[in-house]
N, C-alpha and C. Protein backbone atom coordinates (compact mmCIF):
# COMPACT_ATOMS: atom_id res chain seq x y z
N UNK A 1 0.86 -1.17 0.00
CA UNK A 1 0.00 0.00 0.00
C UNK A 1 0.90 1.23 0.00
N UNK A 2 1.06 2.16 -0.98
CA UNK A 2 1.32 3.49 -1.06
C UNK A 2 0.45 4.69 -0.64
N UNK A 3 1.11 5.32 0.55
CA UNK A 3 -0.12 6.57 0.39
C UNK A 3 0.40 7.80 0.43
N UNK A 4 0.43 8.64 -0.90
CA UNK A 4 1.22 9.57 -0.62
C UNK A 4 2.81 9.86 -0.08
N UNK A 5 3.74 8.70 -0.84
CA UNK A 5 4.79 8.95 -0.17
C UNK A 5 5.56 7.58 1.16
N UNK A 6 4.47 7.55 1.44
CA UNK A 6 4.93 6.32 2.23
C UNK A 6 4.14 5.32 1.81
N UNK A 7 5.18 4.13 2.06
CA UNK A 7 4.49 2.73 1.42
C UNK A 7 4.78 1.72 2.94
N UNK A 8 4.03 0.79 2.51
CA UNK A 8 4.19 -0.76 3.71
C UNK A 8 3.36 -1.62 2.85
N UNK A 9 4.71 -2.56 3.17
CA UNK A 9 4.39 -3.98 2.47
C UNK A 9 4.21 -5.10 2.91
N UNK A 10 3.82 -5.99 2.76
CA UNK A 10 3.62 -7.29 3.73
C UNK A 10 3.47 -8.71 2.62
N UNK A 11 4.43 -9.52 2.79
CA UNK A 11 4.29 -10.90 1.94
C UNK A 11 4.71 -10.70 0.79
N UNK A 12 4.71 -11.12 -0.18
CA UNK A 12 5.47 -11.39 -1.39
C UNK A 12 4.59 -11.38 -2.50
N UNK A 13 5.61 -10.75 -4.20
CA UNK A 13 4.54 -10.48 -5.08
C UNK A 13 4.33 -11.47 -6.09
N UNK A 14 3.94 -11.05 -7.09
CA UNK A 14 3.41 -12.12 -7.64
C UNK A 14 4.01 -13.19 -8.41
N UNK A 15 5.70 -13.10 -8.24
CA UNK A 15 6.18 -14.38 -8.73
C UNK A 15 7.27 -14.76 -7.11
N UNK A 16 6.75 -14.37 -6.32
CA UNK A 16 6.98 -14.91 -4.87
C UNK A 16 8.32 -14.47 -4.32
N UNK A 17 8.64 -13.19 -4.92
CA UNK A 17 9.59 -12.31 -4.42
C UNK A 17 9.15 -11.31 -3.19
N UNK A 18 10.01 -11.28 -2.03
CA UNK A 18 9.55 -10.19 -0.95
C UNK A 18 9.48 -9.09 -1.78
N UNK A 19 8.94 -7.96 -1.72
CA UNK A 19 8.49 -6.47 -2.33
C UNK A 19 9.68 -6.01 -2.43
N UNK A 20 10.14 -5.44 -3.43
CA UNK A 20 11.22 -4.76 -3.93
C UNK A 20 11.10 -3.32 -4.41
N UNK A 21 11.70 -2.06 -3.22
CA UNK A 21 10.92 -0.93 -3.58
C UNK A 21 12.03 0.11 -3.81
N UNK A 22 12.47 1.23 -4.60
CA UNK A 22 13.40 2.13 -4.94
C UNK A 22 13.71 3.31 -3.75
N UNK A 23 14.54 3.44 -3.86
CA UNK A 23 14.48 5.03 -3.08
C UNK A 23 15.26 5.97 -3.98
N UNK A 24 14.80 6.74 -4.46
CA UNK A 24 15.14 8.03 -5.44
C UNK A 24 15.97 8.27 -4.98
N UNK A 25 17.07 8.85 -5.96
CA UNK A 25 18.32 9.82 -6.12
C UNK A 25 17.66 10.93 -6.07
N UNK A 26 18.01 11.40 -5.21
CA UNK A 26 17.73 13.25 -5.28
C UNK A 26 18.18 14.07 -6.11
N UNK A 27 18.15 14.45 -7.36
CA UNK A 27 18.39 14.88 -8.11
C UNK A 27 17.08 15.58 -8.99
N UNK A 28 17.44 17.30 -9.01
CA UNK A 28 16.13 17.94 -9.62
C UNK A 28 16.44 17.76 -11.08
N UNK A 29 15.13 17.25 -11.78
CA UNK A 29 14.50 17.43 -13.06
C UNK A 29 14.63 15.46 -13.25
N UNK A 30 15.30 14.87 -12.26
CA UNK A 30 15.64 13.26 -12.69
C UNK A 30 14.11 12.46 -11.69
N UNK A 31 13.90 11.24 -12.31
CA UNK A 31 13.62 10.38 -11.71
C UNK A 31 14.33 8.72 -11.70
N UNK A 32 15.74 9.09 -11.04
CA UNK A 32 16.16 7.85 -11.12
C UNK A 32 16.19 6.91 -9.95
N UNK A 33 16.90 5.74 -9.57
CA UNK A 33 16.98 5.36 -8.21
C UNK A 33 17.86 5.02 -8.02
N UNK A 34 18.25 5.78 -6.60
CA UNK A 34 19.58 5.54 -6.23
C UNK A 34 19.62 4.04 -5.21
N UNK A 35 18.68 3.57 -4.69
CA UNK A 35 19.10 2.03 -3.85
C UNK A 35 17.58 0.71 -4.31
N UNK A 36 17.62 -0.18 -4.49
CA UNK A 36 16.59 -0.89 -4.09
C UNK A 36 17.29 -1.51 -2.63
N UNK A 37 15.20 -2.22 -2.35
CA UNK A 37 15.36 -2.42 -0.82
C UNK A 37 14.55 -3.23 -0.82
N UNK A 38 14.43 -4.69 0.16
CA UNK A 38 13.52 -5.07 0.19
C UNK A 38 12.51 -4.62 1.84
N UNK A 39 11.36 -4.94 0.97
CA UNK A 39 10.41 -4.84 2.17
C UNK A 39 9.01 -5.89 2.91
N UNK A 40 9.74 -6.27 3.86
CA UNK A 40 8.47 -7.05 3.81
C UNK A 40 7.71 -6.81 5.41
N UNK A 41 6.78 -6.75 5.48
CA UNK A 41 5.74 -6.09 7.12
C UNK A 41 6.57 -5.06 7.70
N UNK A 42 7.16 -4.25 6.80
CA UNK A 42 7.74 -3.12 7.81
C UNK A 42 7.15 -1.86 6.26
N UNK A 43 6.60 -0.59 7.04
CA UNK A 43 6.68 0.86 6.36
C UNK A 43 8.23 1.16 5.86
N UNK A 44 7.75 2.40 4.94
CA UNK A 44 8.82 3.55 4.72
C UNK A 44 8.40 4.75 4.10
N UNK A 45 9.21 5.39 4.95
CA UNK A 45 8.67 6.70 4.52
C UNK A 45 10.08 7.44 4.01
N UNK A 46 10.35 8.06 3.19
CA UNK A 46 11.25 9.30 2.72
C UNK A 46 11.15 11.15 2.64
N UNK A 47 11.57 11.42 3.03
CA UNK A 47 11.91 13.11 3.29
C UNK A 47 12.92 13.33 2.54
N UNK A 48 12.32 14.70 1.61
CA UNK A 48 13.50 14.75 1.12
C UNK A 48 13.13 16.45 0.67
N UNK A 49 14.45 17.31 0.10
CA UNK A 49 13.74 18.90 -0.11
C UNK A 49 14.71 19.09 -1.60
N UNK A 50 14.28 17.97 -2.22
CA UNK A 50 14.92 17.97 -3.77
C UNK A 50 13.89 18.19 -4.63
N UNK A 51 12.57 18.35 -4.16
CA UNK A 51 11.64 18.41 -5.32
C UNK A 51 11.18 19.79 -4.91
N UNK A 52 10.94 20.35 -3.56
CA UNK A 52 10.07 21.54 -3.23
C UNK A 52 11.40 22.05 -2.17
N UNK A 53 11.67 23.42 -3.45
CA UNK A 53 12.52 23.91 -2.99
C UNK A 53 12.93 25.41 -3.74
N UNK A 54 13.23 26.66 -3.01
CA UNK A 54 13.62 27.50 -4.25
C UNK A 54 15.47 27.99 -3.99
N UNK A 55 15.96 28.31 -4.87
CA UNK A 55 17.15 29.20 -4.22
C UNK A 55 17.55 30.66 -4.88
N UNK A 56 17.77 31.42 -3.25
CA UNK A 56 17.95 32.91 -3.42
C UNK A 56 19.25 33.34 -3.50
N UNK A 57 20.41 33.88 -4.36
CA UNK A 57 21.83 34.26 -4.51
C UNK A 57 22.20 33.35 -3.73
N UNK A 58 22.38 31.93 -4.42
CA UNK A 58 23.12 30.97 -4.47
C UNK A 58 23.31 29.93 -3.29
N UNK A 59 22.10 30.38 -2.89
CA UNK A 59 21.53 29.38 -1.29
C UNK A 59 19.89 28.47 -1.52
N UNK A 60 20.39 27.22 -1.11
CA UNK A 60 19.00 26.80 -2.00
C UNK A 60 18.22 26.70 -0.36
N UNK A 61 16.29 26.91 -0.32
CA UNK A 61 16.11 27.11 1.01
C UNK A 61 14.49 25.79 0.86
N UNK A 62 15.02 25.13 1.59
CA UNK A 62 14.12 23.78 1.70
C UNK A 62 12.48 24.11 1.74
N UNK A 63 11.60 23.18 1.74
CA UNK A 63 10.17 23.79 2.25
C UNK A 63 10.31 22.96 3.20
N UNK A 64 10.94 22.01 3.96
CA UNK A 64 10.60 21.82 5.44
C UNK A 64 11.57 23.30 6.48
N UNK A 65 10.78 23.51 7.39
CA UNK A 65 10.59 24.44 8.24
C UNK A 65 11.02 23.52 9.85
N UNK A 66 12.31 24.52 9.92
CA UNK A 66 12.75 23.93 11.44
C UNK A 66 12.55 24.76 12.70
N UNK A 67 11.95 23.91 13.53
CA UNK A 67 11.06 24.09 14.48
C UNK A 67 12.09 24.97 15.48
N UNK A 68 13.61 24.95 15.00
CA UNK A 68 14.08 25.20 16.19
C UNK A 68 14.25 26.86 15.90
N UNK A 69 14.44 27.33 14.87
CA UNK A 69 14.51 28.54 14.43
C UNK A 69 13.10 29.51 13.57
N UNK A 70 12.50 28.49 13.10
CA UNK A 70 11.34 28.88 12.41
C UNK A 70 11.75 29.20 11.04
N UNK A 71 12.81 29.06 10.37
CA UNK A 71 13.44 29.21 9.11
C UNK A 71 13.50 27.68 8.53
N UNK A 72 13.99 27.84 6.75
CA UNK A 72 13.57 26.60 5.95
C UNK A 72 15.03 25.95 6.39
N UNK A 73 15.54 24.80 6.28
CA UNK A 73 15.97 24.17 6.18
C UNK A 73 17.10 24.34 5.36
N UNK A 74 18.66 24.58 5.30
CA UNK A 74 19.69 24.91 4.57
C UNK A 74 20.44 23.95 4.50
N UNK A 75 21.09 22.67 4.76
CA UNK A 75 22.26 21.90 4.93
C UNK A 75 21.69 21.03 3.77
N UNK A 76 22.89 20.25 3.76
CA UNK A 76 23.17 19.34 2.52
C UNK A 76 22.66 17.96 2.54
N UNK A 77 21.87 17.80 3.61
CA UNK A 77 20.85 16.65 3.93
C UNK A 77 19.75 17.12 2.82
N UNK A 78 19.95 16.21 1.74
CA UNK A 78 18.78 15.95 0.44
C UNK A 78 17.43 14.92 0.90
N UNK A 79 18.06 13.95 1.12
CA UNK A 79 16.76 12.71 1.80
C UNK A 79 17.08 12.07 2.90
N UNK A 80 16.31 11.42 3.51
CA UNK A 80 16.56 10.69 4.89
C UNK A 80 15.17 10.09 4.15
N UNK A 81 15.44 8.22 4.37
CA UNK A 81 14.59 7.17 4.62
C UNK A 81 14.76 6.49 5.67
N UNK A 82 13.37 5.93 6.33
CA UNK A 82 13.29 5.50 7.75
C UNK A 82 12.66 4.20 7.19
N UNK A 83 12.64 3.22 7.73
CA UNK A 83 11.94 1.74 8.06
C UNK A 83 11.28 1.61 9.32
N UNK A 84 10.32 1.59 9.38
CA UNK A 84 9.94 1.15 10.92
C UNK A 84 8.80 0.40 10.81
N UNK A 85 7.94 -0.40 11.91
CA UNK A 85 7.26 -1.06 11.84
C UNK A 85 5.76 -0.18 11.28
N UNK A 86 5.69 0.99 12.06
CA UNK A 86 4.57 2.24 12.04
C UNK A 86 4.64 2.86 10.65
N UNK A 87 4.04 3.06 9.72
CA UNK A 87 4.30 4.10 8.41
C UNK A 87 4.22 5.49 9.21
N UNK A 88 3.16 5.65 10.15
CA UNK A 88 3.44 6.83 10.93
C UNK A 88 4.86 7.25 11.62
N UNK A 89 5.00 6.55 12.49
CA UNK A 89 6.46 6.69 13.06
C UNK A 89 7.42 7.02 11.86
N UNK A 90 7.63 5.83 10.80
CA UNK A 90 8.40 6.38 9.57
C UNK A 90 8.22 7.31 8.98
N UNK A 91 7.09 8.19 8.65
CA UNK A 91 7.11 9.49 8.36
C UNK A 91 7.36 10.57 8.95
N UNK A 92 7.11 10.63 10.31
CA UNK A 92 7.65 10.98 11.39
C UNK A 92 9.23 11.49 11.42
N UNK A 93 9.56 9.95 11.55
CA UNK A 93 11.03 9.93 11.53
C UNK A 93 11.54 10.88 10.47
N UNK A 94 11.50 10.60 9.70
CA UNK A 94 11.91 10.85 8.41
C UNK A 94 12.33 12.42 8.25
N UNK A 95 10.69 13.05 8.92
CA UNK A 95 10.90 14.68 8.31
C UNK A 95 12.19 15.08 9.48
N UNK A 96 11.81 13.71 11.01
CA UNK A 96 13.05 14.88 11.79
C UNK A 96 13.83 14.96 11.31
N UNK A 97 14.56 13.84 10.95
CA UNK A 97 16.12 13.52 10.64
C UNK A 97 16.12 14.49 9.44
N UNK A 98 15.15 14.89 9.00
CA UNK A 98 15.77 15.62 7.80
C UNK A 98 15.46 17.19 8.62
N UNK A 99 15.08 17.43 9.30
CA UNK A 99 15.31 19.17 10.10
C UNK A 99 16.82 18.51 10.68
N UNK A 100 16.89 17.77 11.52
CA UNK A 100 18.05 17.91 12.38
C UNK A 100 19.09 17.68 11.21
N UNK A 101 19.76 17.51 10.43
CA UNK A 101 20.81 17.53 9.63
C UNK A 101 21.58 16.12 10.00
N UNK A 102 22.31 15.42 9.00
CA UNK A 102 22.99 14.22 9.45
C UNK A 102 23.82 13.71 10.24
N UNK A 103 24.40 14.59 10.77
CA UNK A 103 25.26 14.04 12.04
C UNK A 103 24.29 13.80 13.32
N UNK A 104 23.63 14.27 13.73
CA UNK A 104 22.70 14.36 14.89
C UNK A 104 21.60 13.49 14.47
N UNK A 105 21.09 13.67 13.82
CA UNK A 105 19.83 12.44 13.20
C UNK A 105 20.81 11.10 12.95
N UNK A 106 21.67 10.80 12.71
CA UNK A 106 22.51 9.47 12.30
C UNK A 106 22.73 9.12 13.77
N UNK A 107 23.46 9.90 14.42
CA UNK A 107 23.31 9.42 16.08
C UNK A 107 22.27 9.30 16.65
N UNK A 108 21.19 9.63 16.56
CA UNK A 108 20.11 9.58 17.14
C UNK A 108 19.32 8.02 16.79
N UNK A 109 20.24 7.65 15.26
CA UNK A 109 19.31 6.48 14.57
C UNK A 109 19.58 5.50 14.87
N UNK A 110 21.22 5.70 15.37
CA UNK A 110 22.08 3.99 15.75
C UNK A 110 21.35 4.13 17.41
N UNK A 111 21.62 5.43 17.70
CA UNK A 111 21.50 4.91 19.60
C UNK A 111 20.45 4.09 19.60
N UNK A 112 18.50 4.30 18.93
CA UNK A 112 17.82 3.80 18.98
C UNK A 112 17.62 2.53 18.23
N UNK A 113 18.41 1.99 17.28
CA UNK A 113 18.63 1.07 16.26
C UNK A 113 17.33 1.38 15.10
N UNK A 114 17.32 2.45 14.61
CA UNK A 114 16.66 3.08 13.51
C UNK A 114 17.05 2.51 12.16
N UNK A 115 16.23 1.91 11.25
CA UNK A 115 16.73 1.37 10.21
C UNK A 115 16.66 3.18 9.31
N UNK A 116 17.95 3.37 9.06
CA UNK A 116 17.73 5.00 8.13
C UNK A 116 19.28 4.97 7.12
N UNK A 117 18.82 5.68 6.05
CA UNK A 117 19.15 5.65 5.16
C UNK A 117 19.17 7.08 4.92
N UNK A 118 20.63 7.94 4.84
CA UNK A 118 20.65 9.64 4.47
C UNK A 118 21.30 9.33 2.90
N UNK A 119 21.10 10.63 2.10
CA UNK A 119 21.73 11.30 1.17
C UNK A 119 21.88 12.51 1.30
N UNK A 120 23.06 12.89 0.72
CA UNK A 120 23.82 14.20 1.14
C UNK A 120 23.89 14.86 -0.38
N UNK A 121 23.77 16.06 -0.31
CA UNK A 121 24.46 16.90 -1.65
C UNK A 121 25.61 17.02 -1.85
N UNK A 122 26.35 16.57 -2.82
CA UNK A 122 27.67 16.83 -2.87
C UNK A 122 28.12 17.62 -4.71
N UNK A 123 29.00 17.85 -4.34
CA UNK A 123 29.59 18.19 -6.16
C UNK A 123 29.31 17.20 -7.15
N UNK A 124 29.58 15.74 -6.52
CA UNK A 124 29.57 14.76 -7.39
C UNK A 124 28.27 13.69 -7.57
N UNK A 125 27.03 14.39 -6.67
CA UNK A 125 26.04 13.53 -6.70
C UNK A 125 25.88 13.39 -5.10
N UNK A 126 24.61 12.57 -5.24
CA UNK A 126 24.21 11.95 -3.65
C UNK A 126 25.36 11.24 -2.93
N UNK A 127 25.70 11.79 -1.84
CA UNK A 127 26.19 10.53 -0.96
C UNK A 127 25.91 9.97 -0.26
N UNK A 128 25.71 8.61 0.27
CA UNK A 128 25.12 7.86 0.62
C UNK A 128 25.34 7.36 2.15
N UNK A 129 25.02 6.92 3.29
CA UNK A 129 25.45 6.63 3.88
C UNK A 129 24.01 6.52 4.99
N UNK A 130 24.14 5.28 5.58
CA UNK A 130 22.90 4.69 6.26
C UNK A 130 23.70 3.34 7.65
N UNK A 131 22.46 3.30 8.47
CA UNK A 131 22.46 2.85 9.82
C UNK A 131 23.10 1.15 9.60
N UNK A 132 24.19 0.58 10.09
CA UNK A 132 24.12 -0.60 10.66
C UNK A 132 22.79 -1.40 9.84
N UNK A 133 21.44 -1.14 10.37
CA UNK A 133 20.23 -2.20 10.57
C UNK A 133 19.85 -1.53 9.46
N UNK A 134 19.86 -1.06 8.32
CA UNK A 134 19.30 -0.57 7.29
C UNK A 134 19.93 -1.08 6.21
N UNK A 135 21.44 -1.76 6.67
CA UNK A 135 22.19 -2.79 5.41
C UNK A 135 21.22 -3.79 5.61
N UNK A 136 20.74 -4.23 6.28
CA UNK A 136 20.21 -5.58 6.10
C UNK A 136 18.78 -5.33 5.21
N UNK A 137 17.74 -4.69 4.53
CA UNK A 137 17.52 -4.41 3.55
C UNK A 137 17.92 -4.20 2.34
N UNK A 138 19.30 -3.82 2.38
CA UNK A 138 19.59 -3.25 0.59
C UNK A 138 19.92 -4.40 -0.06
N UNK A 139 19.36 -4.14 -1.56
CA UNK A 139 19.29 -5.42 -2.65
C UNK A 139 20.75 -4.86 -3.40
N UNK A 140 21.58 -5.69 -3.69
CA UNK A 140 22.44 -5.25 -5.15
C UNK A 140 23.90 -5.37 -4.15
């Protein structure tokens, strides 16, 4: 079931493979994918400020809004994906780690054993880098 963004899957499809689902490369004007994953009785949700976003003299300014300042969102955290049992909780998750920026949301993900998955902006593309318990999903 997809709703808007977050999906949860349960059991296997129709040639008896667990659910096999993408997580986008952040990249504006692309729709490619940067990881498959499998999923089976667990949500996911993704956050990300690569699609809704503007930039003013050479600062790009997110549409998520951080609670701690009341301003958009500036750092180089593109997406954060969460796994959790809840699609709520995973959406949840998701938008924090993407206000709090990746060093602090990545600690926050191992202390609790958070299955999460960040991408970063870089010169050369997304970089990648995700929790311990979130390898044990990736296909490839």
């Amino acid at each position: 079931v997809e709703i808007g963004g977050e999906i949860r899957a349960r059991g296997v499809n129709e040639i008896d493979f667990v659910w096999r689902i993408g997580i986008e490369r952040p990249e504006i004007g692309k729709r490619e994918i940067q990881r498959r994953i499998k999923l089976n009785n667990i949500a996911m949700a993704t956050s990300g400020d690569y699609r809704s976003f503007f930039e003013e003299d050479g600062k790009r300014y997110s549409h998520t809004i951080s609670p701690f300042n009341g301003l958009p969102v500036t750092h180089d955290l593109a997406s954060v994906t969460v796994l959790h049992p809840s699609t709520a909780w995973a959406d949840a998750l998701a938008t924090a780690f993407l206000v709090m920026g990746k060093d602090s949301a990545y600690a926050l993900a191992e202390k609790h054993n958070y299955a999460v998955m960040f991408l970063q902006r870089t010169e050369n593309g997304a970089k990648e880098s995700y929790t311990d318990i979130f390898a044990e999903y990736l296909l490839e």
